[in-house]
N, C-alpha and C. Protein backbone atom coordinates (compact mmCIF):
# COMPACT_ATOMS: atom_id res chain seq x y z
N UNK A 1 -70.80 -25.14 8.84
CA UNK A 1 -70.11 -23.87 8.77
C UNK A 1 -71.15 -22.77 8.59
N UNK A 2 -71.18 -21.67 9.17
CA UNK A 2 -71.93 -20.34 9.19
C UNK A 2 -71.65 -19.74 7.77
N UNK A 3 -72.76 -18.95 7.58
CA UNK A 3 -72.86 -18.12 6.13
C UNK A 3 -72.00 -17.13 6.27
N UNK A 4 -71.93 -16.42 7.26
CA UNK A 4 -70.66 -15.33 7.35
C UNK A 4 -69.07 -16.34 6.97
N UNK A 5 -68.86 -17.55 7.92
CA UNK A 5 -67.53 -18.34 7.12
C UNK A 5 -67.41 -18.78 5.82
N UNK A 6 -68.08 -19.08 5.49
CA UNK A 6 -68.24 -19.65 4.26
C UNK A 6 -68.50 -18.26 3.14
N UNK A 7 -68.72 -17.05 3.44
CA UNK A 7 -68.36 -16.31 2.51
C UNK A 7 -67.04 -15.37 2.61
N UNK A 8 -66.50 -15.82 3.78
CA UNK A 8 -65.35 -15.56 4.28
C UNK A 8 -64.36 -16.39 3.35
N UNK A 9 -64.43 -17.78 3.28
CA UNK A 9 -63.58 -18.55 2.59
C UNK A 9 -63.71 -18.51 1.01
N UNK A 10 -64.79 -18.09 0.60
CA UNK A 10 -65.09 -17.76 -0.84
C UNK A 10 -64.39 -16.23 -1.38
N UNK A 11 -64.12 -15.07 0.04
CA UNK A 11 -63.52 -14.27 -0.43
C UNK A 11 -62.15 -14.79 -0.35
N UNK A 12 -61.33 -15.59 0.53
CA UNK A 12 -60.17 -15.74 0.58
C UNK A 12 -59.38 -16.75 -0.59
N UNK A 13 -60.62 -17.08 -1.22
CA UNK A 13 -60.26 -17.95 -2.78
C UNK A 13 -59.94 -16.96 -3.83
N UNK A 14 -61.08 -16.13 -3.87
CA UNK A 14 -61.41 -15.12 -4.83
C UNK A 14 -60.05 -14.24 -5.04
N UNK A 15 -59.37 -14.20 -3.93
CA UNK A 15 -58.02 -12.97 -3.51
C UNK A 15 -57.00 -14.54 -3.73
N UNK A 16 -56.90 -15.76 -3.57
CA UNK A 16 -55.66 -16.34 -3.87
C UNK A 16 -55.82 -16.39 -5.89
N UNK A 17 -57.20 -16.62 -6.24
CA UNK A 17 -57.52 -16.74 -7.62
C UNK A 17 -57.15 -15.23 -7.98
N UNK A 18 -57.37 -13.78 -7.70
CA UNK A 18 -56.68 -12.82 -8.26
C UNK A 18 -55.23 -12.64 -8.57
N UNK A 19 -54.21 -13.32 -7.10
CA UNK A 19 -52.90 -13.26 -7.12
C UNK A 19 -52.38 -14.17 -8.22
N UNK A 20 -53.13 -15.75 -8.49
CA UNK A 20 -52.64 -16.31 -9.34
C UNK A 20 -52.62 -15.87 -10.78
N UNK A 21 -53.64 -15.62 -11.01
CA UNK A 21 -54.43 -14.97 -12.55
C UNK A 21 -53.36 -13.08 -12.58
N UNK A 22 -52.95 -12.38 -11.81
CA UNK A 22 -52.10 -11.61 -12.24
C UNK A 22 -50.95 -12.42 -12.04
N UNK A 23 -50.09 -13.13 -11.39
CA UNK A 23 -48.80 -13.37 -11.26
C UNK A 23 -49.01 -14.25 -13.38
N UNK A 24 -49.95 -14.67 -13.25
CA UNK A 24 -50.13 -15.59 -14.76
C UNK A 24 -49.99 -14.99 -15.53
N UNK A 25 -50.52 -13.65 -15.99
CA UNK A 25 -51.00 -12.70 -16.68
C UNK A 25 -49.73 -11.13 -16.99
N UNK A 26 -48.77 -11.27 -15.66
CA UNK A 26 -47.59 -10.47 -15.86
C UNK A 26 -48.62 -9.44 -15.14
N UNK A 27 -49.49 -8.71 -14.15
CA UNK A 27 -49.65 -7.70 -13.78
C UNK A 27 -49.10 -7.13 -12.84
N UNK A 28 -49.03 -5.87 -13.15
CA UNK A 28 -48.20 -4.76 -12.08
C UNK A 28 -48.63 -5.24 -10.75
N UNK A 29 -47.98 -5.40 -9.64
CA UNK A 29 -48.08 -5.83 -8.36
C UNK A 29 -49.11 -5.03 -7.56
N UNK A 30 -48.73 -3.84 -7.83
CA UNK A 30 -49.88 -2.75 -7.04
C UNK A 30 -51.08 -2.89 -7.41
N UNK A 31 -51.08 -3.21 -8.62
CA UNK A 31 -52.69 -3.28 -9.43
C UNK A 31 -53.05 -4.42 -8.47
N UNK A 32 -53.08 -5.63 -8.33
CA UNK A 32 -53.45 -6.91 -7.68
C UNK A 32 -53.84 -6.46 -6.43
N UNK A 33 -52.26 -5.54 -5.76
CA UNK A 33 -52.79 -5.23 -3.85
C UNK A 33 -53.85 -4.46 -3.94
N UNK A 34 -54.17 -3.47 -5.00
CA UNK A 34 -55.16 -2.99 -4.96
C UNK A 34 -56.83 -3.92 -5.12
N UNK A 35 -56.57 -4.80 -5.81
CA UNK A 35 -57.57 -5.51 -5.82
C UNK A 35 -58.25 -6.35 -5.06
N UNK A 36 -56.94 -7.26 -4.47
CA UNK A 36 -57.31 -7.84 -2.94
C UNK A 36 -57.43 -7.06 -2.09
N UNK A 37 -57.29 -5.94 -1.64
CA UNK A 37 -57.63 -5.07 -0.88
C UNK A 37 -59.29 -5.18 -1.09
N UNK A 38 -59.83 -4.29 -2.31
CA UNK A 38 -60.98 -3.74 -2.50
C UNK A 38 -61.85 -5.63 -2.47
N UNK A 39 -61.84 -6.48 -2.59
CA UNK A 39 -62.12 -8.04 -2.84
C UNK A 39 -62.51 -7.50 -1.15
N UNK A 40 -61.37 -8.05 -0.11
CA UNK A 40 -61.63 -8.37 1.26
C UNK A 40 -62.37 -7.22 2.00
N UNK A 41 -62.53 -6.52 1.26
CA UNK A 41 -63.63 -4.58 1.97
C UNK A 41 -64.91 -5.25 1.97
N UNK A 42 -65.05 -6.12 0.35
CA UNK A 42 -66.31 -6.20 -0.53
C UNK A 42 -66.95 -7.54 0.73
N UNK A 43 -65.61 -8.42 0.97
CA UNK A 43 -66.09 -9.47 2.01
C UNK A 43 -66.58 -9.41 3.44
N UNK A 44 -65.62 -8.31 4.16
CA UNK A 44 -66.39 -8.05 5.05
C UNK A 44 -67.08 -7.14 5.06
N UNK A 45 -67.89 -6.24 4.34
CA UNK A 45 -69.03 -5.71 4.34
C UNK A 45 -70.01 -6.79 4.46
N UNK A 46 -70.42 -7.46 3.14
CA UNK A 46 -70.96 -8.36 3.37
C UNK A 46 -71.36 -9.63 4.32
N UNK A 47 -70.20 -9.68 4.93
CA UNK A 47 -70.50 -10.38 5.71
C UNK A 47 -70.99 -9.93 6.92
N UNK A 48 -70.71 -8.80 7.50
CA UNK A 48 -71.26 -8.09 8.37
C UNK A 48 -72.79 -7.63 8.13
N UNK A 49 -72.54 -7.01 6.84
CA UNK A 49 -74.29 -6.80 6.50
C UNK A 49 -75.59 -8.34 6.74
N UNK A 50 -74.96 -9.10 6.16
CA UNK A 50 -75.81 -10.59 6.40
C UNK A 50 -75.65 -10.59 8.08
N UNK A 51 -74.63 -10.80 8.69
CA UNK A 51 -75.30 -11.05 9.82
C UNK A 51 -76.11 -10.04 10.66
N UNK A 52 -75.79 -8.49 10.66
CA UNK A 52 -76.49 -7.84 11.16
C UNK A 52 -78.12 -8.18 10.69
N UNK A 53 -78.24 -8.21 9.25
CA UNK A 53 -80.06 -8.72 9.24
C UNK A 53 -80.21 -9.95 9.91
N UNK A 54 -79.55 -10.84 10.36
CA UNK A 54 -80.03 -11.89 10.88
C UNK A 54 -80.13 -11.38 12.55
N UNK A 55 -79.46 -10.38 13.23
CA UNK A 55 -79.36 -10.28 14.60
C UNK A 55 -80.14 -9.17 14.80
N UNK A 56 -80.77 -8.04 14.02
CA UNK A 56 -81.73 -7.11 14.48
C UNK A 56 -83.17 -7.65 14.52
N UNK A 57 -83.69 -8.94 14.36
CA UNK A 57 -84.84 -9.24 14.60
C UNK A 57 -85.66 -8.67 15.92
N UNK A 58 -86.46 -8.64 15.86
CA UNK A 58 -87.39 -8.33 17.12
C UNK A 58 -87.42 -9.58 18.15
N UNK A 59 -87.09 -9.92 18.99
CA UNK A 59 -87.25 -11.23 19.96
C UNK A 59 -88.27 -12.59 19.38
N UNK A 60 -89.48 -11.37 19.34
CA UNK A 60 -90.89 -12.22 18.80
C UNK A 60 -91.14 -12.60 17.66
N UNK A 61 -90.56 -11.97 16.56
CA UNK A 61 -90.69 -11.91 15.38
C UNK A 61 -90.52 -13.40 14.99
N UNK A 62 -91.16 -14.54 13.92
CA UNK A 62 -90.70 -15.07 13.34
C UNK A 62 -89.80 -15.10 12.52
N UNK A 63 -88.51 -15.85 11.95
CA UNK A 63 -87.34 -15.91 10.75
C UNK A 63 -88.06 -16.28 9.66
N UNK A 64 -89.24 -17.21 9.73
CA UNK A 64 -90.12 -17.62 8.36
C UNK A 64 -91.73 -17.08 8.86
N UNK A 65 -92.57 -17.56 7.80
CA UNK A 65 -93.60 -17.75 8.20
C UNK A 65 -93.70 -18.98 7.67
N UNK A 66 -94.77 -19.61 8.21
CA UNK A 66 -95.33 -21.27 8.43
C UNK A 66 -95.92 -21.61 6.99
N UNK A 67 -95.35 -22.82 6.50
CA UNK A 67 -95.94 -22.47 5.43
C UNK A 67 -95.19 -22.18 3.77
N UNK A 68 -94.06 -21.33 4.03
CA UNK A 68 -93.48 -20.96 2.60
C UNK A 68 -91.98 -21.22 2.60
């Protein structure tokens, strides 16, 4: 699985673990949509940000250097 999916599925835990932990907890409903909202912004930023550094490389450029 790719690092963009796999932090894809870590946000979509993170947002079922918020709904459970307020439905547990008695919180106002809006408070939660607001949260999974701002959760899945936080996911795909990120995930977009990681892959864009992986796809603006230069052609030539090495991903490592040899060695470390």
């Amino acid at each position: 699985m790719s690092r963009s999916g796999i932090l894809m599925l870590g946000t979509v835990a993170a947002i079922a673990a918020l709904f459970a932990l307020g439905s547990a907890l008695g919180w106002p409903t809006p408070s939660v949509l607001g949260g999974a909202v701002a959760l899945l912004l936080l996911g795909v930023v990120l995930a977009v940000t990681r892959l864009r550094r992986r796809t603006d490389r230069p052609a030539g450029s090495p991903g490592r250097l040899p060695g470390r």
